[in-house]
C-alpha atoms as a PDB file:
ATOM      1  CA  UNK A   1     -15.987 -12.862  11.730  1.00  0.00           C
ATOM      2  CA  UNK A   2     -13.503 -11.477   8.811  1.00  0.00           C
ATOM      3  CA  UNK A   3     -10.444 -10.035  10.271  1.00  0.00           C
ATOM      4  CA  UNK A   4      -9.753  -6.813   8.154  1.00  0.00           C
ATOM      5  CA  UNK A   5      -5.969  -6.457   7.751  1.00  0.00           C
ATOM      6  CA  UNK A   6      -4.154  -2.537   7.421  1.00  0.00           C
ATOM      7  CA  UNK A   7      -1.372  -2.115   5.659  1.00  0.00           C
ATOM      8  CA  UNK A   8       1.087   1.264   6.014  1.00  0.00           C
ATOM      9  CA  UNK A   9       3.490   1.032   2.438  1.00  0.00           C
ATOM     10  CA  UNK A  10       6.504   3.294   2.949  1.00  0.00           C
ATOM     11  CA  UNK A  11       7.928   4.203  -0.439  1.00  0.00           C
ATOM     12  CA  UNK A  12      10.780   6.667  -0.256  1.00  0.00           C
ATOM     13  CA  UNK A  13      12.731   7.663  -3.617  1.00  0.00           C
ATOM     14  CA  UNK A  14      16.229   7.568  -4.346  1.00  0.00           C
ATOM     15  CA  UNK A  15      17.186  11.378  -5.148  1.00  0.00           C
ATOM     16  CA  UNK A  16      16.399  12.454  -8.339  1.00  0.00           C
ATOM     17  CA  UNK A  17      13.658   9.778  -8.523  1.00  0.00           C
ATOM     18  CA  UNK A  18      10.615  10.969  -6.696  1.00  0.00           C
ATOM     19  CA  UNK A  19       8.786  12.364 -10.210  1.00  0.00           C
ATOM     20  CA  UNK A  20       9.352   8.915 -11.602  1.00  0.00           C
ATOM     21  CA  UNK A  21       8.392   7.344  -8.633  1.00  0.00           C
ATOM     22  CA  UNK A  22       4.988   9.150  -8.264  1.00  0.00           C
ATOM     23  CA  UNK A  23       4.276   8.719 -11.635  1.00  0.00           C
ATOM     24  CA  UNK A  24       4.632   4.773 -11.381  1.00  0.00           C
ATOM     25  CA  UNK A  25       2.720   4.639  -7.738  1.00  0.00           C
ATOM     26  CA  UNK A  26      -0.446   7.047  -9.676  1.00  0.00           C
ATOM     27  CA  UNK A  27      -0.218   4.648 -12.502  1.00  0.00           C
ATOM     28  CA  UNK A  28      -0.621   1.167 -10.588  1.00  0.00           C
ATOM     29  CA  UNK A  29      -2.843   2.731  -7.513  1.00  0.00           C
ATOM     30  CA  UNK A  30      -6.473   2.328  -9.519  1.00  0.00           C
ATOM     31  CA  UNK A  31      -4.877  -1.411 -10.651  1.00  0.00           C
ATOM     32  CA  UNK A  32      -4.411  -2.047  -7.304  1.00  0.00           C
ATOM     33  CA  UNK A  33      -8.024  -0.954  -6.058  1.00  0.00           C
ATOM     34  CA  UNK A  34      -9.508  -3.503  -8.291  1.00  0.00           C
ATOM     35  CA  UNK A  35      -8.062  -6.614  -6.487  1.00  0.00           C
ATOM     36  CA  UNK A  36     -10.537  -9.152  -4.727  1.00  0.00           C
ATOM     37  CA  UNK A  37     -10.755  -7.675  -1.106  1.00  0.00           C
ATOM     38  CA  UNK A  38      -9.338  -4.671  -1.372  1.00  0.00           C
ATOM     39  CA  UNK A  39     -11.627  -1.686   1.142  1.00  0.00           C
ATOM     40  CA  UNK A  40      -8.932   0.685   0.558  1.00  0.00           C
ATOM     41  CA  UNK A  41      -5.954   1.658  -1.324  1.00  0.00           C
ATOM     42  CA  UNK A  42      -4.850   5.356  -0.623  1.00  0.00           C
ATOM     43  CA  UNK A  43      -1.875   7.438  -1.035  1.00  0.00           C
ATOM     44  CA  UNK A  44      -0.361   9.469   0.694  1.00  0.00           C
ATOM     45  CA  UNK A  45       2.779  12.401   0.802  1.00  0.00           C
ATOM     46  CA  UNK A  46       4.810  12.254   3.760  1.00  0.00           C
ATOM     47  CA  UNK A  47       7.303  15.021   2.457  1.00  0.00           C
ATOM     48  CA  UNK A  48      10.449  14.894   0.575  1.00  0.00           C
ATOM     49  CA  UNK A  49       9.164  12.716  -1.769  1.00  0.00           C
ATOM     50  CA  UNK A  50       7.836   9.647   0.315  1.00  0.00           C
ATOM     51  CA  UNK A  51       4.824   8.164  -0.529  1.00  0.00           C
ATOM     52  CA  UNK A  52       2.921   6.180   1.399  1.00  0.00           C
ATOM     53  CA  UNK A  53       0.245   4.134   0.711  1.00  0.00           C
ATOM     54  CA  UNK A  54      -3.036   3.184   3.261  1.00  0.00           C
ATOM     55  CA  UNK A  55      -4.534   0.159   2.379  1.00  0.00           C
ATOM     56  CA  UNK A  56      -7.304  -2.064   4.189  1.00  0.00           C
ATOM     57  CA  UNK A  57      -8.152  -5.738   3.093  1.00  0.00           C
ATOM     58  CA  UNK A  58     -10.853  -8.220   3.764  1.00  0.00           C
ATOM     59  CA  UNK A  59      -8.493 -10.613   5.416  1.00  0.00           C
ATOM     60  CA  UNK A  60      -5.044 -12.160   4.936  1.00  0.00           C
ATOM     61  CA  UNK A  61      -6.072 -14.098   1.988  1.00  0.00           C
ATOM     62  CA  UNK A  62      -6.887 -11.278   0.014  1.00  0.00           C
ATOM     63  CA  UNK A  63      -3.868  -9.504   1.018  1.00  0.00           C
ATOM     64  CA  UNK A  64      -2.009 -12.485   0.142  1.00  0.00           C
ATOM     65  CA  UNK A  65      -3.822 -12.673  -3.520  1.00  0.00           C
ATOM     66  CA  UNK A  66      -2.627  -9.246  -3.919  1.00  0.00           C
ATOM     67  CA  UNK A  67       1.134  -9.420  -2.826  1.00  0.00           C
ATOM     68  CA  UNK A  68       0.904 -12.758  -6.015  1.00  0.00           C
ATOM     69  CA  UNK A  69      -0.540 -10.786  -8.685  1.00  0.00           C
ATOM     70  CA  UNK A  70       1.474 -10.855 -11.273  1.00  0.00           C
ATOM     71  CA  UNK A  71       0.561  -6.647 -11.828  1.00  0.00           C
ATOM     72  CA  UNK A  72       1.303  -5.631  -8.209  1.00  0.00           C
ATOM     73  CA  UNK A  73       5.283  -7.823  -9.247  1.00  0.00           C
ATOM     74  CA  UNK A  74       5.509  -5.754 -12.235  1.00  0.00           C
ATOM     75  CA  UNK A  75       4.873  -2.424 -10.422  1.00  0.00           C
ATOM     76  CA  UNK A  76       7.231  -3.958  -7.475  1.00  0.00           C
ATOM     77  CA  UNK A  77      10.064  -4.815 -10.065  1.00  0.00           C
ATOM     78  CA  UNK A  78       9.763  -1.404 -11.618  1.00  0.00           C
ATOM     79  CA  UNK A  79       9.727   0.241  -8.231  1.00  0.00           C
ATOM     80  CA  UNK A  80      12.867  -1.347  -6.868  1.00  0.00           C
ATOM     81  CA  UNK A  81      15.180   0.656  -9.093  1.00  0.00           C
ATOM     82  CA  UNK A  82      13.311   4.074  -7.945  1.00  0.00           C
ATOM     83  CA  UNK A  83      13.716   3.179  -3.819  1.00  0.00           C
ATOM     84  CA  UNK A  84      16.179   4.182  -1.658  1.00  0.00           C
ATOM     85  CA  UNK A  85      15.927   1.079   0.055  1.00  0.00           C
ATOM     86  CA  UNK A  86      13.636  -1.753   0.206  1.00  0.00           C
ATOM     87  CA  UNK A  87      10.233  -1.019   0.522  1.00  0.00           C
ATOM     88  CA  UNK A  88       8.924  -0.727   3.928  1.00  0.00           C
ATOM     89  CA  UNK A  89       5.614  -2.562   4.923  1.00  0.00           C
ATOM     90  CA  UNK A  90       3.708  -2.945   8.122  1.00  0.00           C
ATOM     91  CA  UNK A  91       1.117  -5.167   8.205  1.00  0.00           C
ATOM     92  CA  UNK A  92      -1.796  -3.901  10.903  1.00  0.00           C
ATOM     93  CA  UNK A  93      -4.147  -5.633  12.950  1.00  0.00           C
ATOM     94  CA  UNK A  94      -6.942  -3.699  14.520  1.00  0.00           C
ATOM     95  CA  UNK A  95      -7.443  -3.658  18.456  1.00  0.00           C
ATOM     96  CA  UNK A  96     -11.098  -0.778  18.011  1.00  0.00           C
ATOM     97  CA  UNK A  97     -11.949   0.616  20.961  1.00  0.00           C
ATOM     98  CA  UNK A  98     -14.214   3.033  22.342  1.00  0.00           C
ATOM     99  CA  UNK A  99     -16.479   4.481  19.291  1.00  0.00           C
ATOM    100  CA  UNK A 100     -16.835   2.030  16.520  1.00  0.00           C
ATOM    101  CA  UNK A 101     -17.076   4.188  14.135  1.00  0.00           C
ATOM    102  CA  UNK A 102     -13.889   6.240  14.765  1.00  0.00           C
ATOM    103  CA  UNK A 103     -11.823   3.120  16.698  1.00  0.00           C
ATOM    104  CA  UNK A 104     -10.561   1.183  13.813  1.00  0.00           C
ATOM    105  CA  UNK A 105      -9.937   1.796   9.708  1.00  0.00           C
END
């Protein structure tokens, strides 16, 4: 059995940055839908600027693939100068219960 892997992506902008900062996240987002394993890659507003992005992946190795391509280092290297603060990642495994179609992503 494949263990699927969530991911919650915290991205919140220095001030003065969160236009630039959306515009970058909209620009890479489809790029990173396209890598080998990805289920899902959605973003989302928190408020104030934050963005955070959903994503679900086959298994590790796929999320591993993705954290080396070189595209999602380019969109990290251009981020970095946009965050206030390192982005924040945390890196889900699912425990379903009850209904299996509403007890895990």
């Amino acid at each position: 059995m494949t263990e699927l892997i969530v991911v919650v992506a915290t991205l919140r902008p220095k001030q003065g940055s969160a236009e630039a900062l959306s515009a970058l996240v909209e620009q890479y987002v489809p790029v990173g839908q396209q890598d080998e394993g990805n289920l899902r890659y959605a973003l989302h507003e928190a408020g104030e600027g934050i963005l955070v992005m959903l994503e679900q992946w086959r298994d590790q190795q796929a999320l591993e693939a993705h954290g080396a391509n070189p595209a999602f280092t380019e969109f990290s290297t251009a981020a970095k100068d946009l965050l206030d603060g390192p982005l924040e990642v945390k890196v889900l495994r699912p425990r379903p219960l009850g209904d299996t179609a509403k007890g895990a992503l």
